[in-house]
C-alpha atoms as a PDB file:
ATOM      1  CA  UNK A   1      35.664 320.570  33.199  1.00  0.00           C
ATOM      2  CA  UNK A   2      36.426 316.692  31.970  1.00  0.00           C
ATOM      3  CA  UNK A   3      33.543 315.112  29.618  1.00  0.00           C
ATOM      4  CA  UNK A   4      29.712 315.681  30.385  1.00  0.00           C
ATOM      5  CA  UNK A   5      27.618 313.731  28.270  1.00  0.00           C
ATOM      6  CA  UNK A   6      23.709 314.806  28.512  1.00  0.00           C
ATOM      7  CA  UNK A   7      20.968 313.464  26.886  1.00  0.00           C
ATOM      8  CA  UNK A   8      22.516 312.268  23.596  1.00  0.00           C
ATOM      9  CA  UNK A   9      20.910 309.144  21.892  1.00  0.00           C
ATOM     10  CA  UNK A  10      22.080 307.724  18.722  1.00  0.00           C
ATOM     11  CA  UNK A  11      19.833 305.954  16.275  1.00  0.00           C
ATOM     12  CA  UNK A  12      20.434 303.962  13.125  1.00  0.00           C
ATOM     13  CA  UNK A  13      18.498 302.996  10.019  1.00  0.00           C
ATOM     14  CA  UNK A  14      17.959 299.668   8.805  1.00  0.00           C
ATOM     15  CA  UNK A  15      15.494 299.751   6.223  1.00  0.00           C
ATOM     16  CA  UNK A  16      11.788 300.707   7.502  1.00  0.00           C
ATOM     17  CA  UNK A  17      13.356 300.355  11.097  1.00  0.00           C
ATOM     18  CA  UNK A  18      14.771 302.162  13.559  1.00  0.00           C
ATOM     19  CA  UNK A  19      17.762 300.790  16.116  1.00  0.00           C
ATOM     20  CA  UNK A  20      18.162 302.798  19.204  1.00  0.00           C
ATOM     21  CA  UNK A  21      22.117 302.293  19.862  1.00  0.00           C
ATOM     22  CA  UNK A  22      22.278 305.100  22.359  1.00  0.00           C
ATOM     23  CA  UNK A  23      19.013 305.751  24.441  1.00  0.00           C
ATOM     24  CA  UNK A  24      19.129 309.327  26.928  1.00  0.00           C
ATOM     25  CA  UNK A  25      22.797 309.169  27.803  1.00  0.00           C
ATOM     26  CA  UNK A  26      23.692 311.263  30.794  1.00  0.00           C
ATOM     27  CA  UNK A  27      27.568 311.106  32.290  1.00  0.00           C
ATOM     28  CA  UNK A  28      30.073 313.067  34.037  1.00  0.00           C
ATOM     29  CA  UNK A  29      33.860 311.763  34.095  1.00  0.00           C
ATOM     30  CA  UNK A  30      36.679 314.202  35.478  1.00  0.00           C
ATOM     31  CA  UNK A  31      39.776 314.872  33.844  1.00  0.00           C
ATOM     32  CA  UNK A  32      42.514 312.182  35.050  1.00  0.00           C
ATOM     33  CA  UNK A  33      39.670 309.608  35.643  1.00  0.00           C
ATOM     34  CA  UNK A  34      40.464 306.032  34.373  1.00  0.00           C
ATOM     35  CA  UNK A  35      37.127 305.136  33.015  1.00  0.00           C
ATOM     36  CA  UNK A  36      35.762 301.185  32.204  1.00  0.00           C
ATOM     37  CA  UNK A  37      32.810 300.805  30.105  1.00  0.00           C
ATOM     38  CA  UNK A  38      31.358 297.359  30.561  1.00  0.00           C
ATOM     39  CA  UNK A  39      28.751 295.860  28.598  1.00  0.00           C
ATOM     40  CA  UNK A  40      27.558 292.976  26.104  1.00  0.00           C
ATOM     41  CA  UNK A  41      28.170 293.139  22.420  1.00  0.00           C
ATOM     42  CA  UNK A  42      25.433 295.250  20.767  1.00  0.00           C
ATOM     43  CA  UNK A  43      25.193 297.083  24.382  1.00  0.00           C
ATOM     44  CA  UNK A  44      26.475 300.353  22.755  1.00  0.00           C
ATOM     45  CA  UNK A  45      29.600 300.880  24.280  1.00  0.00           C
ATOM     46  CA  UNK A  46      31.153 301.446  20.866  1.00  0.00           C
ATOM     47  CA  UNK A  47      28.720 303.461  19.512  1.00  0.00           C
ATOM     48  CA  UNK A  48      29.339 305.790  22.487  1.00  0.00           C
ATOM     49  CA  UNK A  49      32.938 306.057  22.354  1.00  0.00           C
ATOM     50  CA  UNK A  50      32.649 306.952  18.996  1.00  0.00           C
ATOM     51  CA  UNK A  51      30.466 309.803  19.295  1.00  0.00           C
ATOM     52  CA  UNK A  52      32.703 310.765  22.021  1.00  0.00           C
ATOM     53  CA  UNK A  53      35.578 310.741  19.942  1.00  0.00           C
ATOM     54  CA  UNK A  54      33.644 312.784  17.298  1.00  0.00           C
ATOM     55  CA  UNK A  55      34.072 310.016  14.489  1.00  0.00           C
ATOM     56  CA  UNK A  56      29.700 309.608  15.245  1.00  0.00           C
ATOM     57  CA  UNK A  57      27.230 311.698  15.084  1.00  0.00           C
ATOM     58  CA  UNK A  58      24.285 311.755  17.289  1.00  0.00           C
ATOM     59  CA  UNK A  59      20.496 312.259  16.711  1.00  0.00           C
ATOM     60  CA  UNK A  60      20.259 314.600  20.216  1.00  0.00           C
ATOM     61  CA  UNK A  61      21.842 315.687  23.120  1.00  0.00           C
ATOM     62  CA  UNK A  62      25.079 317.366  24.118  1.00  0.00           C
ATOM     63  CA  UNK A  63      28.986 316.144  24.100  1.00  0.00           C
ATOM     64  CA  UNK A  64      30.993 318.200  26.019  1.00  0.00           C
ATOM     65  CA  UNK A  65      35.028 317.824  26.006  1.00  0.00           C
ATOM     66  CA  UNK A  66      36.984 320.653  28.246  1.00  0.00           C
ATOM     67  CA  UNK A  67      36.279 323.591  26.030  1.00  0.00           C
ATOM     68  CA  UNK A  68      35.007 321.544  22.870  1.00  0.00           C
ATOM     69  CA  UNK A  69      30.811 321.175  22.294  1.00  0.00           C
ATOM     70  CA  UNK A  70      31.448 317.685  20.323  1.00  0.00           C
ATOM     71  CA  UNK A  71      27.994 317.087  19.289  1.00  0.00           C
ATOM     72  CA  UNK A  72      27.973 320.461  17.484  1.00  0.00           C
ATOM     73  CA  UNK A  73      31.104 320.478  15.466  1.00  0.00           C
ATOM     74  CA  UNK A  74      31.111 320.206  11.632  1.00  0.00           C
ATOM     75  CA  UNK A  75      33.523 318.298   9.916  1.00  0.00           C
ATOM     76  CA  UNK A  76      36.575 320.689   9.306  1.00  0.00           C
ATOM     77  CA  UNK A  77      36.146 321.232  13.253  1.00  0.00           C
ATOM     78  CA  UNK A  78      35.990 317.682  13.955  1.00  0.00           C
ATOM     79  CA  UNK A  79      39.287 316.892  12.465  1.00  0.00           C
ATOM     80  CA  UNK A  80      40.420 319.830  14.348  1.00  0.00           C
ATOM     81  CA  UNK A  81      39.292 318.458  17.365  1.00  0.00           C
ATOM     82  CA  UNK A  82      40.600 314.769  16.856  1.00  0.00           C
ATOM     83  CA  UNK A  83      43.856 316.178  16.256  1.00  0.00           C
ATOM     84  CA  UNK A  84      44.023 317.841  18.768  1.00  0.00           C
ATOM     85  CA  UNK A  85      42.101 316.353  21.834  1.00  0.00           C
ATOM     86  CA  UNK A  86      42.138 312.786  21.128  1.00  0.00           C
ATOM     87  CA  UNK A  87      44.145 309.834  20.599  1.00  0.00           C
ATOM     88  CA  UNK A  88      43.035 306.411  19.754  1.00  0.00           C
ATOM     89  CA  UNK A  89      43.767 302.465  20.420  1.00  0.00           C
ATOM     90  CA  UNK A  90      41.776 300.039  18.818  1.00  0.00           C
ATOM     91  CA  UNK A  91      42.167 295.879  19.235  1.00  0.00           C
ATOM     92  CA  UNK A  92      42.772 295.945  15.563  1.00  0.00           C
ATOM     93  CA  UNK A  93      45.843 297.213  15.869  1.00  0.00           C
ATOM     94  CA  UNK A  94      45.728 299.195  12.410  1.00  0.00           C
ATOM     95  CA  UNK A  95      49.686 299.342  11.931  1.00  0.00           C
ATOM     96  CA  UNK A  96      50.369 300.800   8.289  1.00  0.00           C
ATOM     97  CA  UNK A  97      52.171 297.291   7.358  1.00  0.00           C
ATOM     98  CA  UNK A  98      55.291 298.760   5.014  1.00  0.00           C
ATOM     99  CA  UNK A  99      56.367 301.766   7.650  1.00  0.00           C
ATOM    100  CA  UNK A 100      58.571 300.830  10.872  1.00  0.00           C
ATOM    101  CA  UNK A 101      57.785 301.621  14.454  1.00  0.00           C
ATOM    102  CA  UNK A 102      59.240 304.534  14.251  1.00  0.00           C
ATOM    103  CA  UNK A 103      57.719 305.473  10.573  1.00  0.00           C
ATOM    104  CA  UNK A 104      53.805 304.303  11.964  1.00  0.00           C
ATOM    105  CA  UNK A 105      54.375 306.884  15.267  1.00  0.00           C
ATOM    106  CA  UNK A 106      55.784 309.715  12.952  1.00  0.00           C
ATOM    107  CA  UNK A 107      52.737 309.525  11.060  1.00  0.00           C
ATOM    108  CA  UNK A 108      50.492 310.990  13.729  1.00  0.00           C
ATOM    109  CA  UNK A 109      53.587 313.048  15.086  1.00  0.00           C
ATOM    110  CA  UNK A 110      53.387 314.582  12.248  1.00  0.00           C
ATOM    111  CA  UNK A 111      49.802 316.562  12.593  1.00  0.00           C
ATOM    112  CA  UNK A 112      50.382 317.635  16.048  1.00  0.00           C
ATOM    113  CA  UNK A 113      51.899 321.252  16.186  1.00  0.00           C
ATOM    114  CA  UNK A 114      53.850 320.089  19.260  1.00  0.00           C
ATOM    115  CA  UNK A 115      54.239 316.603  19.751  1.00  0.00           C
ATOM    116  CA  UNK A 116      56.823 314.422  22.502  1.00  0.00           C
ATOM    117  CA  UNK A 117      59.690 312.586  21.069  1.00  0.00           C
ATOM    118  CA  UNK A 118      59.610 309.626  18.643  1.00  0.00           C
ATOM    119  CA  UNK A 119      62.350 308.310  20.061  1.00  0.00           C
ATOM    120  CA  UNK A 120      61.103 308.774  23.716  1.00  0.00           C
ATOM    121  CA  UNK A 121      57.788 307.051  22.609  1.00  0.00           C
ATOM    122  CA  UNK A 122      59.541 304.248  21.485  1.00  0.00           C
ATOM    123  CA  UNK A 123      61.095 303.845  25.186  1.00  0.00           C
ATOM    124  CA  UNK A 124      58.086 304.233  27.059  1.00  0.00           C
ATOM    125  CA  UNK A 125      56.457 301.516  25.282  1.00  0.00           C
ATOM    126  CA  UNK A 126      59.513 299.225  26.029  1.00  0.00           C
ATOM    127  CA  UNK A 127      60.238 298.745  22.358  1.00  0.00           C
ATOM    128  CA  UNK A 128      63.897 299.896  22.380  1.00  0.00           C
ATOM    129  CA  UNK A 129      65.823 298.682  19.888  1.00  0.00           C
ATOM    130  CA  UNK A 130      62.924 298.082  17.583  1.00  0.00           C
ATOM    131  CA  UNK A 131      62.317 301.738  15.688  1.00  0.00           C
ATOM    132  CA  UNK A 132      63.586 299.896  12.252  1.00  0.00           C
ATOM    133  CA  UNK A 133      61.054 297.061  12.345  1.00  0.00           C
ATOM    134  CA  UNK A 134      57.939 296.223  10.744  1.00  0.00           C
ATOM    135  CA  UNK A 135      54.638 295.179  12.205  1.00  0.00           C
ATOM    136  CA  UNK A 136      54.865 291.733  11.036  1.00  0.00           C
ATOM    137  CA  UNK A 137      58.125 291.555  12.665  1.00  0.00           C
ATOM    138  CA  UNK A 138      56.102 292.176  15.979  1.00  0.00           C
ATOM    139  CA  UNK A 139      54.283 289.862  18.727  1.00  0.00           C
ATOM    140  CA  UNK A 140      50.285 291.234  19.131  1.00  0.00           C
ATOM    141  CA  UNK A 141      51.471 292.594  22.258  1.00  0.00           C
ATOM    142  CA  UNK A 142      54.489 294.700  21.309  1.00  0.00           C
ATOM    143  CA  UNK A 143      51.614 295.858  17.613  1.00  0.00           C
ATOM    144  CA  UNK A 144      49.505 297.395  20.612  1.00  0.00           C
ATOM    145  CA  UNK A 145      52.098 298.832  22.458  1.00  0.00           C
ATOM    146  CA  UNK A 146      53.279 300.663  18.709  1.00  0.00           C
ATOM    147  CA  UNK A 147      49.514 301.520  18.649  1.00  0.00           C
ATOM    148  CA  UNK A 148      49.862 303.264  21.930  1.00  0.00           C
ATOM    149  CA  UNK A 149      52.816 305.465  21.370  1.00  0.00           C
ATOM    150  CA  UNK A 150      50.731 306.126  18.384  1.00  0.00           C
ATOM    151  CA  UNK A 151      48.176 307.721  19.916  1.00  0.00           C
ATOM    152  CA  UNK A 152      50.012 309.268  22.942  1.00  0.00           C
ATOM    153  CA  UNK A 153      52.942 311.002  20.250  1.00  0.00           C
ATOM    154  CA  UNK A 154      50.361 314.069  20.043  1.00  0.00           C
ATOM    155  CA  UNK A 155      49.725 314.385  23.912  1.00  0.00           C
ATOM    156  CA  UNK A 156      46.206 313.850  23.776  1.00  0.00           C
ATOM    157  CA  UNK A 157      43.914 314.613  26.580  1.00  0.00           C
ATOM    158  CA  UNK A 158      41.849 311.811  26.176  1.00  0.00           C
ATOM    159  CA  UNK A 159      42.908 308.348  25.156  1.00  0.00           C
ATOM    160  CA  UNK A 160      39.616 306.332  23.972  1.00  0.00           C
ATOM    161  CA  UNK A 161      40.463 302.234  23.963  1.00  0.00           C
ATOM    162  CA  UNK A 162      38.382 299.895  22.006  1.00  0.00           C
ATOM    163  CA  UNK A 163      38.946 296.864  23.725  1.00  0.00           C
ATOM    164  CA  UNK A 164      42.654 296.946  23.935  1.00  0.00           C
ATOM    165  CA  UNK A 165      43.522 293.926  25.519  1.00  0.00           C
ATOM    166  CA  UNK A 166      40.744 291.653  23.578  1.00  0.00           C
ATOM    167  CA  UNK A 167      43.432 289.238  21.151  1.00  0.00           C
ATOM    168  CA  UNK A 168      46.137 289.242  23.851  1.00  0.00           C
ATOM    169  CA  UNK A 169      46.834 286.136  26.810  1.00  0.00           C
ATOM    170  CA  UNK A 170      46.272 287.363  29.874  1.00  0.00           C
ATOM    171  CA  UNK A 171      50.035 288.052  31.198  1.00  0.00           C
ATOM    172  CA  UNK A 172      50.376 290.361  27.751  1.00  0.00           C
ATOM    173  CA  UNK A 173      46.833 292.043  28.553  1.00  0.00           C
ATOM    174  CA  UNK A 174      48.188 292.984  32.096  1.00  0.00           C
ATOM    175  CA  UNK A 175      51.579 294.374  30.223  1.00  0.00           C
ATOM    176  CA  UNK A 176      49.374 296.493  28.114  1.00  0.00           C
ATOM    177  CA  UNK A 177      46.951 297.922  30.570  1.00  0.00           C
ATOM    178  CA  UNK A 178      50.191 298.913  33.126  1.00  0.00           C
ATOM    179  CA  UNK A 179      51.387 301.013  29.808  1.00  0.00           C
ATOM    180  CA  UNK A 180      47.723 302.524  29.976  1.00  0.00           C
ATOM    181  CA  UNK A 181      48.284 303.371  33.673  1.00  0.00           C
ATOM    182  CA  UNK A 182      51.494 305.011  33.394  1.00  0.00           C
ATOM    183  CA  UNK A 183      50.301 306.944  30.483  1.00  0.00           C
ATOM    184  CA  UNK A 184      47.406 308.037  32.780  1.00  0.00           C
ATOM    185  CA  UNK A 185      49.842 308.810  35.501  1.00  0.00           C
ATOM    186  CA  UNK A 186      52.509 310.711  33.432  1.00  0.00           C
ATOM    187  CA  UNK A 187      50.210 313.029  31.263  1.00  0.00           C
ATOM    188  CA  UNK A 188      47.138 312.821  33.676  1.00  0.00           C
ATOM    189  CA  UNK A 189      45.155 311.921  30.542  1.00  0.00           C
ATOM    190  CA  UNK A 190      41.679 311.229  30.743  1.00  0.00           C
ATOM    191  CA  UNK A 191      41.352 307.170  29.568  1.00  0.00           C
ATOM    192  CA  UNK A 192      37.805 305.611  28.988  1.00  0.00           C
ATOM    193  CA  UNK A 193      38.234 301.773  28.221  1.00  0.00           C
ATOM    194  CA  UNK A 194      35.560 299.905  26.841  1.00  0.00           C
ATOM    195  CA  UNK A 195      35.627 296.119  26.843  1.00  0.00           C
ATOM    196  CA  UNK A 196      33.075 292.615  27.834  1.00  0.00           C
ATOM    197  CA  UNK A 197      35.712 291.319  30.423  1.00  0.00           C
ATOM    198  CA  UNK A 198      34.790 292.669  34.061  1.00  0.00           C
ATOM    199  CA  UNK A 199      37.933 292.114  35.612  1.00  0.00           C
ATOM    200  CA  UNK A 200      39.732 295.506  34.142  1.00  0.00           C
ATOM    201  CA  UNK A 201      37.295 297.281  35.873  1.00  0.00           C
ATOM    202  CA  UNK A 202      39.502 296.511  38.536  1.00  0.00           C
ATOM    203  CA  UNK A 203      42.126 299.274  37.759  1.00  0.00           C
ATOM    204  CA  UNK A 204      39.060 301.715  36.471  1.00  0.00           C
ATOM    205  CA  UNK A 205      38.422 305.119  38.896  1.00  0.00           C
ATOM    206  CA  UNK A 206      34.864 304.923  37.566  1.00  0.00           C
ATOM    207  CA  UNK A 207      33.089 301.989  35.992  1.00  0.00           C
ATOM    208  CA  UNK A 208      29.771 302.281  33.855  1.00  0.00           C
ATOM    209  CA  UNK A 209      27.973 299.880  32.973  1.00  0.00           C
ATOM    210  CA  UNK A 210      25.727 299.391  29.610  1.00  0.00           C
ATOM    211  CA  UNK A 211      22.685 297.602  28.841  1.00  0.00           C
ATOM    212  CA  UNK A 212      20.879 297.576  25.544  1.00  0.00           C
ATOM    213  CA  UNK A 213      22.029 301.515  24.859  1.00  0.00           C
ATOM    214  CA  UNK A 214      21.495 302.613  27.922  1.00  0.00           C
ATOM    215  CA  UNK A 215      23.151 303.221  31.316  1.00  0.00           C
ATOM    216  CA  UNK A 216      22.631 300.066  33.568  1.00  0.00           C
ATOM    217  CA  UNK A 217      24.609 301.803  36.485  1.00  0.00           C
ATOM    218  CA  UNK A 218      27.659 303.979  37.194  1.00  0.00           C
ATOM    219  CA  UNK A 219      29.846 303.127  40.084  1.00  0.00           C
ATOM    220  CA  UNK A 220      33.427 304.867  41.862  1.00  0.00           C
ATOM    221  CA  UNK A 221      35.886 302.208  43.132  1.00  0.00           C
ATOM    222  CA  UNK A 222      36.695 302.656  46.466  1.00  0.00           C
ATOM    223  CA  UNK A 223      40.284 300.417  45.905  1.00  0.00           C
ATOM    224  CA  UNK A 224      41.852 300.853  42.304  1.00  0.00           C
ATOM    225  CA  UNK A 225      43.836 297.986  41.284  1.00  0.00           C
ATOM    226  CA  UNK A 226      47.113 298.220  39.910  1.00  0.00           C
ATOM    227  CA  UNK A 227      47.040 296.295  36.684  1.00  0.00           C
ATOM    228  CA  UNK A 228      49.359 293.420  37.684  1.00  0.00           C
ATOM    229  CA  UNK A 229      47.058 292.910  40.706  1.00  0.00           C
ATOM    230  CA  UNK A 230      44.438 292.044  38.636  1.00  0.00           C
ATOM    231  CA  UNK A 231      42.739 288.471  38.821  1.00  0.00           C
ATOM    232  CA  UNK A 232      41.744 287.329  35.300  1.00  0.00           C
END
């Protein structure tokens, strides 16, 4: 089983008024799938990978993760479930800005009962040689690669991305998404993707496509793109 989504809708309260962010979501995505979700702002694509990541709760419906009923956890079982199933990369990089490289990984090595190596994190992300320095010491590109080994430190089976690539030039972007690739091809971790620009949905196995909170259309790539192939 990878993620089946059925049903769920997610609606928020402004005032007298309601705002349907999520309206009768259904999807299936298989475990190993790279995933783009495209869509405007304000389509919803936020809002859902937020209740898929358990950090939202929604009004209906069902969220189902491998073994884990999402959309019916309380909060203890939540952070359970974050801890243990899911690791996240935002384009706000969220560095804590007085610990190293090393020191902002250890942090979320730290509350996984069997996490990979620091040190082997470090390399994967091609920031040898840069354990001992601080965030401002760091390009935007080489922040979002410490972001990554971040989340992927606790072997997560599925990486959610929040517009990873959205304050980097384009040769960086293409740096960061072949890190995404290889983490998808080493661990065989499930990665959904969301972001406005169309052309990473290139190197996606399944693309979805939002349109005011709803699904506008789901479709499988017959070619997948390697991320350097990609035209910007």
């Amino acid at each position: 089983m990878g993620l089946s989504i059925q049903k769920v809708n997610k609606i928020y309260q402004s005032g007298g008024t309601e705002f349907h962010a999520l309206n009768d979501i259904n999807l299936e995505i298989e475990i190993g799938e790279i995933c783009v979700i495209l869509g405007p702002s304000g389509s919803g694509k936020s809002t859902l990978l937020n209740a898929i990541g358990g950090i939202d709760q929604v009004e209906s419906g069902s969220i189902a993760i491998n073994d884990w009923n999402v959309s019916s956890l309380k909060n203890k079982q939540l952070v359970t479930f974050r801890r243990e199933m899911v690791g996240f990369v935002f384009q706000m990089h969220n560095l804590i800005p007085n610990l190293t490289v090393y020191e902002n990984i250890e942090l979320a090595a730290n509350i996984s009962e069997a996490p990979l190596k620091i040190d082997e994190m470090i390399k994967a992300v091609g920031l040898e040689g840069m354990a001992d320095r601080f965030p401002r010491e760091l390009s935007g590109g080489q922040q979002q690669r410490v972001s990554i080994a971040r989340a992927i430190v606790r072997k997560p089976k599925l990486l959610l991305c929040d517009e990873p690539t959205g304050s980097l030039d384009s040769n960086t972007s293409k740096e960061i998404l072949t890190l995404i690739k290889q983490v998808n091809r080493n661990y065989n971790t499930t990665i959904l993707i969301i972001t406005h620009n169309q052309a990473i949905s290139q190197m996606a196995d399944r693309v979805i496509k939002l349109k005011d909170g709803r699904i506008d259309s789901v479709s499988v790539n017959d070619t997948v793109y390697e991320p350097e192939r990609i035209e910007w």
